[in-house]
Protein backbone atom coordinates (compact mmCIF):
# COMPACT_ATOMS: atom_id res chain seq x y z
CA UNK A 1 -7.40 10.97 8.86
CA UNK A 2 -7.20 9.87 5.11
CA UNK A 3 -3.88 10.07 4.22
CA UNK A 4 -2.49 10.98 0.89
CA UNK A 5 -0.35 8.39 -1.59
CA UNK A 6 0.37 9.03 -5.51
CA UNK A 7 0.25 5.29 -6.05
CA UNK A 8 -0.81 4.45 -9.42
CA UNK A 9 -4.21 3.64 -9.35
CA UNK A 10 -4.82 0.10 -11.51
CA UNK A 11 -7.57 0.56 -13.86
CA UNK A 12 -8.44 -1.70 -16.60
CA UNK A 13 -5.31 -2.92 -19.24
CA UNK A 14 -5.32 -0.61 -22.02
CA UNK A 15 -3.82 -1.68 -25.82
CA UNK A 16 -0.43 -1.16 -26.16
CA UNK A 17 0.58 2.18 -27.16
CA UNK A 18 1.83 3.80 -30.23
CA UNK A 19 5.61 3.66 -30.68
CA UNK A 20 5.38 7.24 -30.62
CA UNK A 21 4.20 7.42 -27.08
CA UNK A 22 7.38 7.16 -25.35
CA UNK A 23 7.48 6.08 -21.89
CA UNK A 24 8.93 9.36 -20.82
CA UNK A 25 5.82 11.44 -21.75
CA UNK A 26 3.52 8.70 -19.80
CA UNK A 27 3.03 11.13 -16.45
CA UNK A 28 3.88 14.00 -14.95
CA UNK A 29 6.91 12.83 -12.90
CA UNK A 30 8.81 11.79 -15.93
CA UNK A 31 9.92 15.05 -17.50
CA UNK A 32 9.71 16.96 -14.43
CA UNK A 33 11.47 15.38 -12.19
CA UNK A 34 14.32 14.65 -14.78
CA UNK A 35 14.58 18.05 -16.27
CA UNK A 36 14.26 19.91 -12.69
CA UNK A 37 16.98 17.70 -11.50
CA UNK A 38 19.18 18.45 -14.53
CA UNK A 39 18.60 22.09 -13.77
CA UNK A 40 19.21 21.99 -9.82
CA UNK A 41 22.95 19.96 -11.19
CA UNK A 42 23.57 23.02 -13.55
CA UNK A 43 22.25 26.17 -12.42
CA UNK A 44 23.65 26.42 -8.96
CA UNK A 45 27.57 26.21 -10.57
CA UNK A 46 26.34 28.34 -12.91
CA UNK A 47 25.08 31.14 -10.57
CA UNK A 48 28.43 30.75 -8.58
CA UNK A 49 30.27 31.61 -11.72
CA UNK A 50 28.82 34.32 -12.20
CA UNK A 51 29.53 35.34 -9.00
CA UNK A 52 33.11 35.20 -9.48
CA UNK A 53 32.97 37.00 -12.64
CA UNK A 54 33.47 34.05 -14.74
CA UNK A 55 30.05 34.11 -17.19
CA UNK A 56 29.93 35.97 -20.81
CA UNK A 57 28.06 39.09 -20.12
CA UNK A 58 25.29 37.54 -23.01
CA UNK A 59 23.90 35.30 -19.84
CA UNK A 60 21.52 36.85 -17.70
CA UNK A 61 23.16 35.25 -14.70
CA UNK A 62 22.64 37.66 -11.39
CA UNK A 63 21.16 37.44 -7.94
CA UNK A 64 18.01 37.86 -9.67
CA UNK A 65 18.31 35.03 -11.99
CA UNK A 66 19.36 32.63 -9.33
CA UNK A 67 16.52 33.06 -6.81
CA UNK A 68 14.13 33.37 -9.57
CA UNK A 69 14.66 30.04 -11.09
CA UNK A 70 15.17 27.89 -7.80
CA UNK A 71 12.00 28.66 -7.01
CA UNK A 72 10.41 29.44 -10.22
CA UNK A 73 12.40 27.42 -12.42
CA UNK A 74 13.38 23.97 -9.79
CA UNK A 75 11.04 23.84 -7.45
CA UNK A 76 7.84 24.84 -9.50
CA UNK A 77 8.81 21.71 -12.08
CA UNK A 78 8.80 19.46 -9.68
CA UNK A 79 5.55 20.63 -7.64
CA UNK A 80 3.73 20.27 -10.97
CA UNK A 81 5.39 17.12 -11.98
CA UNK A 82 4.00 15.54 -8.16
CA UNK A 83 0.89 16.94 -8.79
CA UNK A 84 0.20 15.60 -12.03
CA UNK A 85 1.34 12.50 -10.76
CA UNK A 86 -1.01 12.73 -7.42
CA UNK A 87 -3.95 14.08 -9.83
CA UNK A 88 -4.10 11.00 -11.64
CA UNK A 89 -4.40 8.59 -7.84
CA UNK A 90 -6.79 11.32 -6.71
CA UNK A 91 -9.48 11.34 -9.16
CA UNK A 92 -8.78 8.22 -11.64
CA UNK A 93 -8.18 11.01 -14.50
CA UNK A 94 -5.37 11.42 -16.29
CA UNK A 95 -3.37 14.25 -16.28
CA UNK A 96 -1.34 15.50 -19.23
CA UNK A 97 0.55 13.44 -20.46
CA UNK A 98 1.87 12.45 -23.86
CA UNK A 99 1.72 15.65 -26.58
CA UNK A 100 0.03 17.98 -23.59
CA UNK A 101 2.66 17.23 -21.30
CA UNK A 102 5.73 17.00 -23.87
CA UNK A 103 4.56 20.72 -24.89
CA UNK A 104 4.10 21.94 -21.02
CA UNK A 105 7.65 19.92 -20.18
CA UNK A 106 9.25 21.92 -23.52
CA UNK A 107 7.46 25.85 -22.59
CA UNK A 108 9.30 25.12 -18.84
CA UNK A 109 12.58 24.29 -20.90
CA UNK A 110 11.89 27.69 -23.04
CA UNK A 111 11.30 29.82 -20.00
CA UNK A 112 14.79 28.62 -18.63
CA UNK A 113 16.60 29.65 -21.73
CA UNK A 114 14.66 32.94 -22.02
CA UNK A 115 15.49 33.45 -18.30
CA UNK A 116 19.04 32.90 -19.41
CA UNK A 117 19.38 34.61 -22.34
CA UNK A 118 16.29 36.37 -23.79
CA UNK A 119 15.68 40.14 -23.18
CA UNK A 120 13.55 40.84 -19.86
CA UNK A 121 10.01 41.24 -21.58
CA UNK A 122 10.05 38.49 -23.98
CA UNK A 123 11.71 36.15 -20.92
CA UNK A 124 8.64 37.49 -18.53
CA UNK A 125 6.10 36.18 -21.46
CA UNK A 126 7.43 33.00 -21.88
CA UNK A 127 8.17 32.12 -18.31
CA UNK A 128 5.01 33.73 -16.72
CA UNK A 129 2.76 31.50 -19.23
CA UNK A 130 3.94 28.12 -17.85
CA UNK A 131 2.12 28.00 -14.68
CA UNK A 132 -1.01 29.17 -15.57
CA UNK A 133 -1.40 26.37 -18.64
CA UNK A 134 -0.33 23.86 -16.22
CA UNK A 135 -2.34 24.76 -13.77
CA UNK A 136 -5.67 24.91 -15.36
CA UNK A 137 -5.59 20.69 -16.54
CA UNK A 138 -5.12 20.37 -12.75
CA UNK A 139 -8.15 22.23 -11.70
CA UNK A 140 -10.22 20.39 -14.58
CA UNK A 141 -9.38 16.88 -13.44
CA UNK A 142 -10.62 17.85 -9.60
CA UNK A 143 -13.24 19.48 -10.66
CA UNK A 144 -14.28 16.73 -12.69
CA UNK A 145 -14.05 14.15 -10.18
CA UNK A 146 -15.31 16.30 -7.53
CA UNK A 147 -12.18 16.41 -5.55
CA UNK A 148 -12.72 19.43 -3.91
CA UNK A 149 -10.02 19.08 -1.18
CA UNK A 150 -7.27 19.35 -3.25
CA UNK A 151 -8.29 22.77 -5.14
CA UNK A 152 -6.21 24.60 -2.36
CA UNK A 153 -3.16 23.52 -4.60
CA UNK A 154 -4.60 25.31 -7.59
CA UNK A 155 -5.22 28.23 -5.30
CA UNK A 156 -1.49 28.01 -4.24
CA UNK A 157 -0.19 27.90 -7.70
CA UNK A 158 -2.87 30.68 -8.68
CA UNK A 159 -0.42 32.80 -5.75
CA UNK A 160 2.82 31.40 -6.99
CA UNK A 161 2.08 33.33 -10.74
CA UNK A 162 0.84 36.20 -9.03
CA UNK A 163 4.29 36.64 -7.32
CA UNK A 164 6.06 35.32 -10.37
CA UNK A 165 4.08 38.27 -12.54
CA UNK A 166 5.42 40.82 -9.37
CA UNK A 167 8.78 39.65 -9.69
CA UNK A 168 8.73 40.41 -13.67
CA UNK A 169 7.22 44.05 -12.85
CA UNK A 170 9.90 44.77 -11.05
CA UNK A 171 12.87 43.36 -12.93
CA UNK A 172 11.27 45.14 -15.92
CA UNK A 173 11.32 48.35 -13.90
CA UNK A 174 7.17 48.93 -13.71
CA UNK A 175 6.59 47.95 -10.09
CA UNK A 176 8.66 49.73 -7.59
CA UNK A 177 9.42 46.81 -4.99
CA UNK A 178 12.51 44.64 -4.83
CA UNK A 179 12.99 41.76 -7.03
CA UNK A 180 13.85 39.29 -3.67
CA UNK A 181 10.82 40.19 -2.06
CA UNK A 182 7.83 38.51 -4.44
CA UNK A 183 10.61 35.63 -4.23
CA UNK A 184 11.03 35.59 -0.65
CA UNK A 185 6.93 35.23 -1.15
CA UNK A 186 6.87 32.44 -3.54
CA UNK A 187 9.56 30.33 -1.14
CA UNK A 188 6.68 30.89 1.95
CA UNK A 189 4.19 29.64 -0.31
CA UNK A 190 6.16 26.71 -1.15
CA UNK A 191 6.85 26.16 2.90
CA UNK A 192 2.59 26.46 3.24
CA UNK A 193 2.27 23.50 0.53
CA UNK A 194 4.80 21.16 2.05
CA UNK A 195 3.63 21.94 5.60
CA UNK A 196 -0.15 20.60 4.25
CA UNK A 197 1.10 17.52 2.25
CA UNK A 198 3.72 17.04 4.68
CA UNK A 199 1.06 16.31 7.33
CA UNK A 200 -0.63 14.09 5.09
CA UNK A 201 1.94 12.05 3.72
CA UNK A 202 5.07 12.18 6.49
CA UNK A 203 3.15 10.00 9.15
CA UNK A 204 1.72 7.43 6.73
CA UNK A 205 4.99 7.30 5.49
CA UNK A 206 6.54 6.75 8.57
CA UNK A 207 3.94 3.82 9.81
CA UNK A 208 4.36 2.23 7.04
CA UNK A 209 8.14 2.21 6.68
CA UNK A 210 8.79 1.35 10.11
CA UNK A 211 6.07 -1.19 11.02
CA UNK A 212 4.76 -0.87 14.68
CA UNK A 213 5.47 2.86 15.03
CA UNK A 214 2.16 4.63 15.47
CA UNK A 215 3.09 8.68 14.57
CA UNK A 216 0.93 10.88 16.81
CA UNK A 217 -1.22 13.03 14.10
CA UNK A 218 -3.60 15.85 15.88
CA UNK A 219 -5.99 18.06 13.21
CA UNK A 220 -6.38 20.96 15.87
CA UNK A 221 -2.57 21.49 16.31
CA UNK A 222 -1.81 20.64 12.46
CA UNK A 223 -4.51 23.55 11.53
CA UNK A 224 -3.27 25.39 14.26
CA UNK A 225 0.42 25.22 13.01
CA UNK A 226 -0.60 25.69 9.10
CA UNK A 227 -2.56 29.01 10.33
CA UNK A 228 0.50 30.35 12.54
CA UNK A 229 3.00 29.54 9.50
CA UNK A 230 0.50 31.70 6.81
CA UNK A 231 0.49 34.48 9.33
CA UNK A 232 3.83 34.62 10.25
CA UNK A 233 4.57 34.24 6.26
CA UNK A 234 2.00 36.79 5.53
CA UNK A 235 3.70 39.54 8.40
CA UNK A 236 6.61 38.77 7.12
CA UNK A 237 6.17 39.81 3.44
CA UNK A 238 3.97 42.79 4.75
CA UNK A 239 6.72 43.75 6.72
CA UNK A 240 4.89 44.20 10.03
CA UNK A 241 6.62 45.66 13.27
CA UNK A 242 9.32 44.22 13.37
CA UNK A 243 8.25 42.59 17.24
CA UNK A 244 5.19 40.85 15.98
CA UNK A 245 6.99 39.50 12.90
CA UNK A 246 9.54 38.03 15.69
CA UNK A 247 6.72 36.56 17.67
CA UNK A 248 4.82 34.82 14.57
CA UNK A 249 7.63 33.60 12.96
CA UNK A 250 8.87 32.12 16.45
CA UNK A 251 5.70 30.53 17.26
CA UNK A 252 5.10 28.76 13.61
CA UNK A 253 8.98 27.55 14.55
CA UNK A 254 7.98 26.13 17.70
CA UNK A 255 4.36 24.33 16.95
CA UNK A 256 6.22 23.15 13.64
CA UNK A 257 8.93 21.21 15.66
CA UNK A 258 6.35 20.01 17.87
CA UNK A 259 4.41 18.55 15.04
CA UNK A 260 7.19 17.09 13.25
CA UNK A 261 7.98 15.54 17.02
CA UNK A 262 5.00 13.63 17.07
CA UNK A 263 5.40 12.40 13.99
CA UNK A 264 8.46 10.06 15.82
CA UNK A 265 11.55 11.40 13.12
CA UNK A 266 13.96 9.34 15.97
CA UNK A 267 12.42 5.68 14.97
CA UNK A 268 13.20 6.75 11.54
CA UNK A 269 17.53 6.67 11.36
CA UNK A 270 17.73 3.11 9.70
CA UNK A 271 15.45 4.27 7.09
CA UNK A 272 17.19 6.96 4.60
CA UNK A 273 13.64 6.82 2.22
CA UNK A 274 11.74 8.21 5.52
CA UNK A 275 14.45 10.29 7.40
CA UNK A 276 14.82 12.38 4.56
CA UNK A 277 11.50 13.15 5.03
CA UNK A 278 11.81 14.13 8.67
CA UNK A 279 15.13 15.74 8.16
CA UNK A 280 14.25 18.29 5.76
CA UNK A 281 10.81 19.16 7.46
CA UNK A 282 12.74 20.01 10.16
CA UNK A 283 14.45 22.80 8.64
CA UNK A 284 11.11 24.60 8.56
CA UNK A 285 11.48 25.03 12.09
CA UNK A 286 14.59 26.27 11.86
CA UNK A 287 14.01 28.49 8.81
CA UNK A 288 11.04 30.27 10.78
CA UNK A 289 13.26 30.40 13.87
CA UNK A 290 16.08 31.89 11.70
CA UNK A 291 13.66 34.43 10.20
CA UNK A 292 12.27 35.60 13.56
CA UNK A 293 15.96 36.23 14.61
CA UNK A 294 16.06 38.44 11.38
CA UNK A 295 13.47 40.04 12.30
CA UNK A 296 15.60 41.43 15.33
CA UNK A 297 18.48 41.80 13.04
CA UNK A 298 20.44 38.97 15.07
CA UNK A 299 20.63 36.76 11.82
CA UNK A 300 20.50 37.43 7.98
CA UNK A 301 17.75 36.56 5.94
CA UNK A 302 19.55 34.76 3.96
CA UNK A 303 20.42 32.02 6.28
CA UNK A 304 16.57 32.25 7.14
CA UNK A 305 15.35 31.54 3.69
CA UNK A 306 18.47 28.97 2.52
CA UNK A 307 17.34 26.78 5.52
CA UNK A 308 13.80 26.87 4.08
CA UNK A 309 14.80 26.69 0.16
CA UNK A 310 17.90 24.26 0.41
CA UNK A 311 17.06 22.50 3.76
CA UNK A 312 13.13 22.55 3.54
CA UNK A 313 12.52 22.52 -0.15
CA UNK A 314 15.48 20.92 -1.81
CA UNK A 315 15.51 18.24 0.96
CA UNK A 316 12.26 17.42 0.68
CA UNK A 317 12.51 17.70 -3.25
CA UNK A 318 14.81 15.00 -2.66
CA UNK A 319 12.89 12.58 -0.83
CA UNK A 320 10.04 12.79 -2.75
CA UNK A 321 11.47 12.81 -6.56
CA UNK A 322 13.58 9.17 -5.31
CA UNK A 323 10.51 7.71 -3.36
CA UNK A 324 7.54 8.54 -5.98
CA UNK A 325 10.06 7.39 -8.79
CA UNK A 326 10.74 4.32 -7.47
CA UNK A 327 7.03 3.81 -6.79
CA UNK A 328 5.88 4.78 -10.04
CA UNK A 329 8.08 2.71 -12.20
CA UNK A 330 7.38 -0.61 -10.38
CA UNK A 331 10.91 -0.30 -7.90
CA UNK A 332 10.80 -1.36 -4.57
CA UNK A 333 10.31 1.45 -1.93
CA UNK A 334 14.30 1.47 -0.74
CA UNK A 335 16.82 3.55 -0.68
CA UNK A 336 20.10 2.03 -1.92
CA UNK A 337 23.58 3.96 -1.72
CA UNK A 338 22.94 6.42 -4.07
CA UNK A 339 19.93 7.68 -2.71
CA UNK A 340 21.64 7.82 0.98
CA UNK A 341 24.26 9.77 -0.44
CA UNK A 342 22.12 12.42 -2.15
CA UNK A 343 20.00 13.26 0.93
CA UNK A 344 23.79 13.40 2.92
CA UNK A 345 24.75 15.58 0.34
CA UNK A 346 21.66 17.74 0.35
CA UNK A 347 22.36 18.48 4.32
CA UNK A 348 26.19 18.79 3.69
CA UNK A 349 25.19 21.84 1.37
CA UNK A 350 22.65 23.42 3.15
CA UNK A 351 25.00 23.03 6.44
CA UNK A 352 27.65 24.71 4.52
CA UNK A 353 25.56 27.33 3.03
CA UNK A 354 24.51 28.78 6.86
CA UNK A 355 27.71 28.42 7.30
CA UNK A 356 28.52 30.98 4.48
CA UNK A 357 25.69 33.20 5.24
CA UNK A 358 27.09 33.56 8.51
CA UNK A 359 30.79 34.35 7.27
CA UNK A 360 31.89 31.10 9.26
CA UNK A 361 35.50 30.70 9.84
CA UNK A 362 36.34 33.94 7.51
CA UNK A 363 36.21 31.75 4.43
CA UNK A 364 32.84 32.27 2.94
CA UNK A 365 33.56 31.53 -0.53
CA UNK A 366 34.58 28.12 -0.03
CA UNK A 367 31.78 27.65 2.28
CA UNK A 368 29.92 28.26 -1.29
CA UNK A 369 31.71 26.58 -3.32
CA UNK A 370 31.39 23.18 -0.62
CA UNK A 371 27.52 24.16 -0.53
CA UNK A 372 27.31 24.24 -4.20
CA UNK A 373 29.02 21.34 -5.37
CA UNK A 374 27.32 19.22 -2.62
CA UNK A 375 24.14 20.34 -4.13
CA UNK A 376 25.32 19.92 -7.62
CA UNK A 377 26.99 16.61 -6.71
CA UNK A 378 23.29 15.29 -4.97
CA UNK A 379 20.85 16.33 -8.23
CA UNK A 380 23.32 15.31 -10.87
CA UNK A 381 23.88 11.59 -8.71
CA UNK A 382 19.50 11.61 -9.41
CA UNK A 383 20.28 12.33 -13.08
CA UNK A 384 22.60 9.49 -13.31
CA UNK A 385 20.48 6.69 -11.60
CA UNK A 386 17.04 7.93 -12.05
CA UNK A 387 17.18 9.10 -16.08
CA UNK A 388 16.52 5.20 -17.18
CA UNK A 389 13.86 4.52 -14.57
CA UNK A 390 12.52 7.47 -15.83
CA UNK A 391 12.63 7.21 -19.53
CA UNK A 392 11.60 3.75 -19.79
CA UNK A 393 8.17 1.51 -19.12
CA UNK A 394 7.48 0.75 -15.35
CA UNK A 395 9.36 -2.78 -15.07
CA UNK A 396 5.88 -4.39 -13.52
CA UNK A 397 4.04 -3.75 -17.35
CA UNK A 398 1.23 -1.47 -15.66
CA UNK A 399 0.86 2.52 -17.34
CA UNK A 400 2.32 5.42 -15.87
């Protein structure tokens, strides 16, 4: 099984670029993973504010806001950011990068502040737009280079703006469905794309960082646990019997875990760069288990979809925006104390956020306020050590 890396791929020196090319517009991971870090740090204290009561009425700051742009706004900058990055390895092609991808990094940046502050049509314009301009360079580059295995990313994206347009219908008052549930869509799709890369890159990973360990990888039960996960997602946002909804999101839990078992997560503990990885896959299983008990009404679906967006996604967000920055500037593939401490912190807040969601203790709004600081505490920690790896040349001279 060929297993996917985002290396840069060498290819022939190039002359040395125009002092206007600056290192941070050189590939997708740059901006991306910067700005979506900045805005993980920011927007999470900012939503608990206005919780409290404590924003000017001017920001757009609801429930609405803050599950839009975690998934819309986060976790959509840094998909595209790994992607462009992966795109270039994949085919040899670049990606955008320079005045494309300053101008794709700068409409993301406008759709936060019209999210924030614009009125509710314009804000659906401008943030609706990004996704479909970056997704089309994507689908050029494989097409070009005949990668046809990776177009099921484009497809995925193509989904992610259909339930970002859904979302706008209905804050805007023209589609009669709740706000959460296109959301609650776009987080399933984001589950569906780490369960596929996960299986590419999590056991590779995993050989490779701890040499001698052979992770057990097995295409019938992978395909078998990628199908039971898009059903159960599927019945889930249909809103199936509530029964069958139990079952599928039970057994996607189950074959899941069993998966991420083979992959060996226990030979992993002395290695924060790969337990991350294993870690935060985890909470896929739980997140599906979680949901099935909502299904039954013996747990909220909130807990169910905080273990997949802050255990799942923002775990594996994580891992990957340390590891492929490291990579990609010439590092050395380990973690130091900083990066240990953000994925502790990341588990710290989704721990505490369950916690909350299940009234824990009869003190839920310090369970929020624990879960939202350790969040903050983890992105704005990447912000601090990663901004100069990111904003200057790879230290080994090579392009990127």
């Amino acid at each position: 099984m060929a297993l996917l890396t985002i290396e840069e791929p060498r290819s022939p020196a190039q002359g040395k670029p125009s002092l206007t090319h600056h290192p941070f517009f050189r590939l997708g991971f740059r901006p991306f993973y910067l700005l979506a870090a900045a805005f993980a740090a920011i927007s999470v204290p900012l939503w608990l504010a206005g919780y409290f009561g404590l924003t000017p009425s001017r920001l757009h700051v609801n429930i609405n806001w803050h599950v839009h742009e975690m998934v819309f706004g986060f976790a959509v900058a840094v998909i595209i950011g790994f992607i462009f990055t992966a795109g270039r390895n994949w085919t040899g092609l670049w990606t955008p990068r320079r005045g494309h991808l300053a101008a794709l990094a700068g409409l993301w940046l406008a759709g936060r502040l019209a999210m924030l502050v614009c009125p509710p049509a314009l804000a659906a314009v401008v943030d609706v737009s990004f996704l479909p301009l970056a997704a089309w360079p994507i689908y050029r580059v494989l097409k070009r280079a005949g990668n046809k295995r990776n177009y099921f990313l484009v497809a995925l994206l193509g989904l992610l703006t259909c339930t970002n347009i859904v979302f706008h219908l209905s804050a805007n008052g023209i589609l009669a469905v709740s706000p959460i549930a296109p959301v609650e869509a776009a987080i399933l799709i984001v589950v569906m794309i780490e369960s596929v890369m996960g299986g590419r890159v999590i056991p590779g990973f995993t050989s490779n960082g701890v040499p001698g360990t052979k992770p057990i990888t097995n295409p019938k039960r992978d395909s078998i646990s990628i199908a039971l996960t898009a059903l159960a997602s599927v019945a889930w946002i249909a809103h199936l019997p509530a029964p069958l909804v139990a079952a599928l999101t039970f057994a996607a839990s189950v074959t899941q875990l069993t998966r991420l078992v083979g992959w060996k997560p226990q030979v992993t503990l002395r290695k924060p760069l790969v337990w991350i990885l294993h870690v935060s896959y985890a909470w896929i299983a739980v997140g599906f288990f979680l949901l099935s008990l909502a299904a039954l009404q013996y747990a909220t679906t909130s807990a169910a979809f905080h273990a997949l967006a802050v255990g799942s996604m923002g775990g594996l967000i994580i891992g990957m925006i340390t590891r492929t920055a490291l990579g990609h500037t010439g590092r050395p593939l380990a973690a130091g104390r900083s990066e240990t401490l953000m994925y502790l912190l990341i588990q710290a807040g989704v721990v505490a956020r369950l916690l909350a969601a299940a009234n824990a203790f009869g003190v839920r709004d310090v369970l929020l306020v624990i879960a939202a600081a350790s969040w903050s505490a983890a992105f704005l920690l990447y912000v601090a050590v990663y901004a100069p790896y990111l904003t200057r040349a790879r230290i080994d001279g090579r392009d990127g």
